[in-house]
Protein backbone atom coordinates (compact mmCIF):
# COMPACT_ATOMS: atom_id res chain seq x y z
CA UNK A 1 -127.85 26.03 24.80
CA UNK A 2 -123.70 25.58 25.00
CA UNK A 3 -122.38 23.47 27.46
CA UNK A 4 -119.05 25.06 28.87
CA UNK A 5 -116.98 22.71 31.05
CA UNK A 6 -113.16 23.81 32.95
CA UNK A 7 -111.62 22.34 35.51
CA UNK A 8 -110.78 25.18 37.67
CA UNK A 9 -112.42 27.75 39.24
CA UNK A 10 -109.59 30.27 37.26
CA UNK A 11 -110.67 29.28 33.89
CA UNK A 12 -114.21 29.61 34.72
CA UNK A 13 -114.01 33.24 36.16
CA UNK A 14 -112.74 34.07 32.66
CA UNK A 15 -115.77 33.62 31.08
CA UNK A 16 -118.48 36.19 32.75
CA UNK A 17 -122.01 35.18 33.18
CA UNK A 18 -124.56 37.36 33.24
CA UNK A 19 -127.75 36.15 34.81
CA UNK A 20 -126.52 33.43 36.77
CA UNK A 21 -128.49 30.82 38.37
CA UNK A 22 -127.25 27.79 39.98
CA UNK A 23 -128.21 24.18 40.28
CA UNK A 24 -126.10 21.29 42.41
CA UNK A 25 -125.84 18.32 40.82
CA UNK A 26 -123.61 15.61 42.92
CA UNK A 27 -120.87 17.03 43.63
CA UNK A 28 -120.88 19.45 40.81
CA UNK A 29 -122.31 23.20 40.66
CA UNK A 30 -123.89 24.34 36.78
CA UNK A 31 -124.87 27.71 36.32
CA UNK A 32 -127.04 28.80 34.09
CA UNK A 33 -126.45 31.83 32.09
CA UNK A 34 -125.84 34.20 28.78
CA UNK A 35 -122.54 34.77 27.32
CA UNK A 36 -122.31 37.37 24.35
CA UNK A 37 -126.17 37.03 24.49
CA UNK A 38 -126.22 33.02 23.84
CA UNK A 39 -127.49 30.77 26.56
CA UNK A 40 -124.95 28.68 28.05
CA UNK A 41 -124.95 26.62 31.15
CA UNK A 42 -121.53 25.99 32.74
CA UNK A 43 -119.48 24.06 35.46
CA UNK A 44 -116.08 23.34 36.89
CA UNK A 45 -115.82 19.89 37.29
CA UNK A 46 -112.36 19.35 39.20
CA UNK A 47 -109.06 18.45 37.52
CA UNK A 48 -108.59 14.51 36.28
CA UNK A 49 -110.28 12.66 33.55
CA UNK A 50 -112.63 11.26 36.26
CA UNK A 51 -114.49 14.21 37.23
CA UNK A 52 -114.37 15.88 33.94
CA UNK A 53 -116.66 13.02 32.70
CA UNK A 54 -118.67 12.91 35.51
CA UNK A 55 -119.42 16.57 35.14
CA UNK A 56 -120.19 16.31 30.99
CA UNK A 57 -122.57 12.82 31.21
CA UNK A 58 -124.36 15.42 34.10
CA UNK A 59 -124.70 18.10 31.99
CA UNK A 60 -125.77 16.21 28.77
CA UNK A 61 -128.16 14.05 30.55
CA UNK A 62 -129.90 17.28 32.25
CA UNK A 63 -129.47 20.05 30.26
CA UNK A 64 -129.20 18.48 26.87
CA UNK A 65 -126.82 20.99 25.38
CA UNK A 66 -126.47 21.41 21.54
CA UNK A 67 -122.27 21.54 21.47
CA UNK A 68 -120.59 21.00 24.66
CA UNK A 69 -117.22 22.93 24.73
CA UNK A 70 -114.08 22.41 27.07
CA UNK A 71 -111.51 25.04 27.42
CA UNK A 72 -108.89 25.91 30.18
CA UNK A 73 -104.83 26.02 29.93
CA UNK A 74 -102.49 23.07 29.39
CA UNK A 75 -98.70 22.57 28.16
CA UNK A 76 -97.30 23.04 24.19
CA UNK A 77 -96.44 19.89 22.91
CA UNK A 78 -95.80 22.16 19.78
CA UNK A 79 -92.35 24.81 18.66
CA UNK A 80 -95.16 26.75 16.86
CA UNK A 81 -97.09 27.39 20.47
CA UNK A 82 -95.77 29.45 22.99
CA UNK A 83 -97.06 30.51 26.48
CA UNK A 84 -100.45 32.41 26.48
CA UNK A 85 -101.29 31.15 22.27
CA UNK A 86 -104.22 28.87 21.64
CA UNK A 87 -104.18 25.69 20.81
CA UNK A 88 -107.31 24.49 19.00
CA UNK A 89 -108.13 20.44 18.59
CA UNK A 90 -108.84 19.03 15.91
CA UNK A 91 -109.37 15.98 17.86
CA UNK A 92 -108.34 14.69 21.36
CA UNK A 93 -106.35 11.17 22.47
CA UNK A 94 -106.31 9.43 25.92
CA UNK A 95 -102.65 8.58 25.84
CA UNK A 96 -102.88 7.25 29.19
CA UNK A 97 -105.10 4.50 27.75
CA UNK A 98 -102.52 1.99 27.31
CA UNK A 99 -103.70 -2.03 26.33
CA UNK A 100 -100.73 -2.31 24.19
CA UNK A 101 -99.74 -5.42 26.21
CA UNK A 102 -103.04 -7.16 24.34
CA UNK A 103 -101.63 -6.02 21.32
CA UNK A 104 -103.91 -2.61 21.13
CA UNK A 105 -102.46 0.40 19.97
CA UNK A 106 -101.31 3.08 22.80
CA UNK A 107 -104.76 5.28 23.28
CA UNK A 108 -107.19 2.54 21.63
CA UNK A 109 -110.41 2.86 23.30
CA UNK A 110 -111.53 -0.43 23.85
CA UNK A 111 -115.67 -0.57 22.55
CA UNK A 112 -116.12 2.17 19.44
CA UNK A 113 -112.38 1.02 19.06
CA UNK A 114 -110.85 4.46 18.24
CA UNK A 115 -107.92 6.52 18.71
CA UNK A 116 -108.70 10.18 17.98
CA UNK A 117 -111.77 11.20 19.50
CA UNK A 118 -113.16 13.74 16.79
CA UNK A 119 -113.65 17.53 17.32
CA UNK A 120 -117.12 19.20 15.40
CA UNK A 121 -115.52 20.43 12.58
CA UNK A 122 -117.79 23.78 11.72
CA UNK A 123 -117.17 25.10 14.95
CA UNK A 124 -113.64 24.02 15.21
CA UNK A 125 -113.22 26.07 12.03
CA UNK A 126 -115.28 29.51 14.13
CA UNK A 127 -113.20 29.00 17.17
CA UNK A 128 -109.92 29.18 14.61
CA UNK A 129 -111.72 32.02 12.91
CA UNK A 130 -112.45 34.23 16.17
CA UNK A 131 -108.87 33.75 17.64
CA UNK A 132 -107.58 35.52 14.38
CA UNK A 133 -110.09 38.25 14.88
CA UNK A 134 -108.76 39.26 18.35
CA UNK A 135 -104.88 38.65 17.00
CA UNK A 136 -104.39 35.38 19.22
CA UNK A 137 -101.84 33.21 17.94
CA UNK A 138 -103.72 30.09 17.59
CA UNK A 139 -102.80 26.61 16.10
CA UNK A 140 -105.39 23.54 14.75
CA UNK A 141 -104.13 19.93 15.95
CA UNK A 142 -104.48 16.76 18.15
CA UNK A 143 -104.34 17.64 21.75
CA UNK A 144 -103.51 14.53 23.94
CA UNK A 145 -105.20 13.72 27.69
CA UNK A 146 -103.80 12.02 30.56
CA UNK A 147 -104.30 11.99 34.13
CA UNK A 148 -101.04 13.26 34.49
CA UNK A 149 -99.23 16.53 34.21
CA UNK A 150 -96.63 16.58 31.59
CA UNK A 151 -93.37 18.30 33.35
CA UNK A 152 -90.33 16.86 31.60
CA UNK A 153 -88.68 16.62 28.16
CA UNK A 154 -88.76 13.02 28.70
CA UNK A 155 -93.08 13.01 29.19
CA UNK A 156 -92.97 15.33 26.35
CA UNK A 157 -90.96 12.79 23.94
CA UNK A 158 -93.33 10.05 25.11
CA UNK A 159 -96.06 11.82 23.79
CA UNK A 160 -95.00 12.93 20.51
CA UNK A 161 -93.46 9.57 19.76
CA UNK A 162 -96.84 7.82 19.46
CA UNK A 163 -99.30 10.75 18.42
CA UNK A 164 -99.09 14.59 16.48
CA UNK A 165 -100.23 16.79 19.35
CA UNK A 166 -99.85 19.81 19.89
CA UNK A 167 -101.05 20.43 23.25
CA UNK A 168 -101.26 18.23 26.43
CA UNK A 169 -103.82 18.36 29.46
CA UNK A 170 -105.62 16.60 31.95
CA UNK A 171 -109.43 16.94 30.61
CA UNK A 172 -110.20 16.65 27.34
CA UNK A 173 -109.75 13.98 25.83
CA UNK A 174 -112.29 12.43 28.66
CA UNK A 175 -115.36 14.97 27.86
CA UNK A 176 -114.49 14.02 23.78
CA UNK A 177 -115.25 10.40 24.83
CA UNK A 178 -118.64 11.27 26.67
CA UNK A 179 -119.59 13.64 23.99
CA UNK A 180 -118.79 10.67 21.76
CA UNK A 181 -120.74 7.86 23.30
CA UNK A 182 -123.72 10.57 23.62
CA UNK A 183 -123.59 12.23 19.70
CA UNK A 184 -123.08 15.31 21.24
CA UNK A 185 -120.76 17.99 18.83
CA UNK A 186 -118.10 18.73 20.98
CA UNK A 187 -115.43 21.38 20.88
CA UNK A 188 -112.02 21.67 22.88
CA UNK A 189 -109.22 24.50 23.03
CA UNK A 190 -106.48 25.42 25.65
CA UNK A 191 -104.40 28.21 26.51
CA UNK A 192 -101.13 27.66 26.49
CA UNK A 193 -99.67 28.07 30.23
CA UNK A 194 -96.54 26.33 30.38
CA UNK A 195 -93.80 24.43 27.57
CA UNK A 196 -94.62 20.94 29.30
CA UNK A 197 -91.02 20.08 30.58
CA UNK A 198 -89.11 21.06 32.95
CA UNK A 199 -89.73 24.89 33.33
CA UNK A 200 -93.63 23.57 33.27
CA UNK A 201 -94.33 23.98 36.93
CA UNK A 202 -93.39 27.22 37.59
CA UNK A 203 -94.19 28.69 34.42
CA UNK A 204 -97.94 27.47 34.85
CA UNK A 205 -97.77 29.05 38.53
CA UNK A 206 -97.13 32.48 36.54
CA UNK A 207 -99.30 32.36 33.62
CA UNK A 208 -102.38 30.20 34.46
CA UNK A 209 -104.29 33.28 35.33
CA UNK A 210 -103.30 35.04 32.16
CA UNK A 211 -103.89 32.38 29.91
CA UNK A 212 -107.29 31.74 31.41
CA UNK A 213 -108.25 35.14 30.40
CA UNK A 214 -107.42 34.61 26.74
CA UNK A 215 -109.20 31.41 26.55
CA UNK A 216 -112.23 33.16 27.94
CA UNK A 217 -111.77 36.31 25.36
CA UNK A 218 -111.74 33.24 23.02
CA UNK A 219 -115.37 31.83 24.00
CA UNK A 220 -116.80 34.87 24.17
CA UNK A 221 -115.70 35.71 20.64
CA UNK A 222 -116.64 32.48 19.67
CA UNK A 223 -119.86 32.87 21.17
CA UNK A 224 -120.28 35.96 19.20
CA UNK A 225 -120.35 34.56 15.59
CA UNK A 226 -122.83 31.79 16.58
């Protein structure tokens, strides 16, 4: 079974379920399903690091899934990704984890004391693979978390001074940690809704829907060539 997590209701629509059933967990509806003929179980856990952990420790603990993916949309940190590309981590960062006043390193997570929060590899690598095959732009690279969306050249700068990303979000890096702590293979990748600065706002008003759609053409591709 894959484990599919988004934050919004948009980016879940993208992905069509056949043979739903549901289960409520807290706060949080999975449903249980096929996509491309592979057995998934999904949920949109609500936007914030907070409930997109809440959701994945759920879904691990219950359903035991064997890769646990998140996708959705988020901003280009990167002049190689433009609005409705794919951005594919490699690995995620919490830059809003910030002990750098004890010394720490911006986005040290205090415990398995790490930065980058790894990305499985193999499927990293099919998820690459499949967005060639439909003739997505797509880009490998560090995509950075924060409860906090990134709408100025100024957040953008911040960013980029401390780590290599490529993308930015609000999810992520949260569900790597989880996945982490739980040795669960873990996946992320975002379509690209807005350039993170100024124009981000409205340009993620316009294109959210769109870019949803391609990061659901991705999964089910992906999906595919399991």
């Amino acid at each position: 079974m894959i484990g599919i997590i988004t934050a919004m209701e948009k980016e879940m629509e993208a992905l069509h379920i056949e043979n739903a059933s549901t289960e409520k967990i807290g706060h949080i509806t999975f449903t249980k399903g096929t996509v491309a003929g592979k057995e998934v179980v999904a949920a949109v856990s609500g936007i914030g690091k907070v409930f997109a952990a809440m959701c994945a420790e759920a879904m691990i603990l219950t359903y035991a899934p064997a890769l646990v993916i998140h996708c959705g949309v988020a901003g280009s940190l990167s002049e190689k990704l433009g609005v409705l590309d794919l951005a594919i981590a490699t690995g995620a960062v919490q830059y809003d984890m910030d002990t750098t006043p004890l010394g720490d390193p911006l986005g040290l997570i205090s415990g398995p004391n790490i930065i980058e929060l790894p990305c499985d590899e193999k499927y990293s690598e099919i998820l690459y693979s499949a967005a060639t095959e439909l003739g997505i732009h797509a880009e490998k690279g560090l995509i950075a978390t924060a409860d906090k969306f990134c709408a100025s050249k100024e957040d953008k700068a911040h960013i980029l001074s401390h780590f290599p990303a490529i993308a930015c979000e609000m999810e992520g890096g949260s569900v790597a940690q989880v996945c982490y702590a739980n040795g669960v293979p873990f996946c992320l990748f975002r379509a690209i809704s807005d350039s993170a600065d100024g124009e981000a706002p409205m340009s993620y008003e316009s294109f959210t829907v769109k870019a949803s759609e391609n990061a659901g053409k991705l999964m089910t591709a992906f999906l595919k060539k399991l």
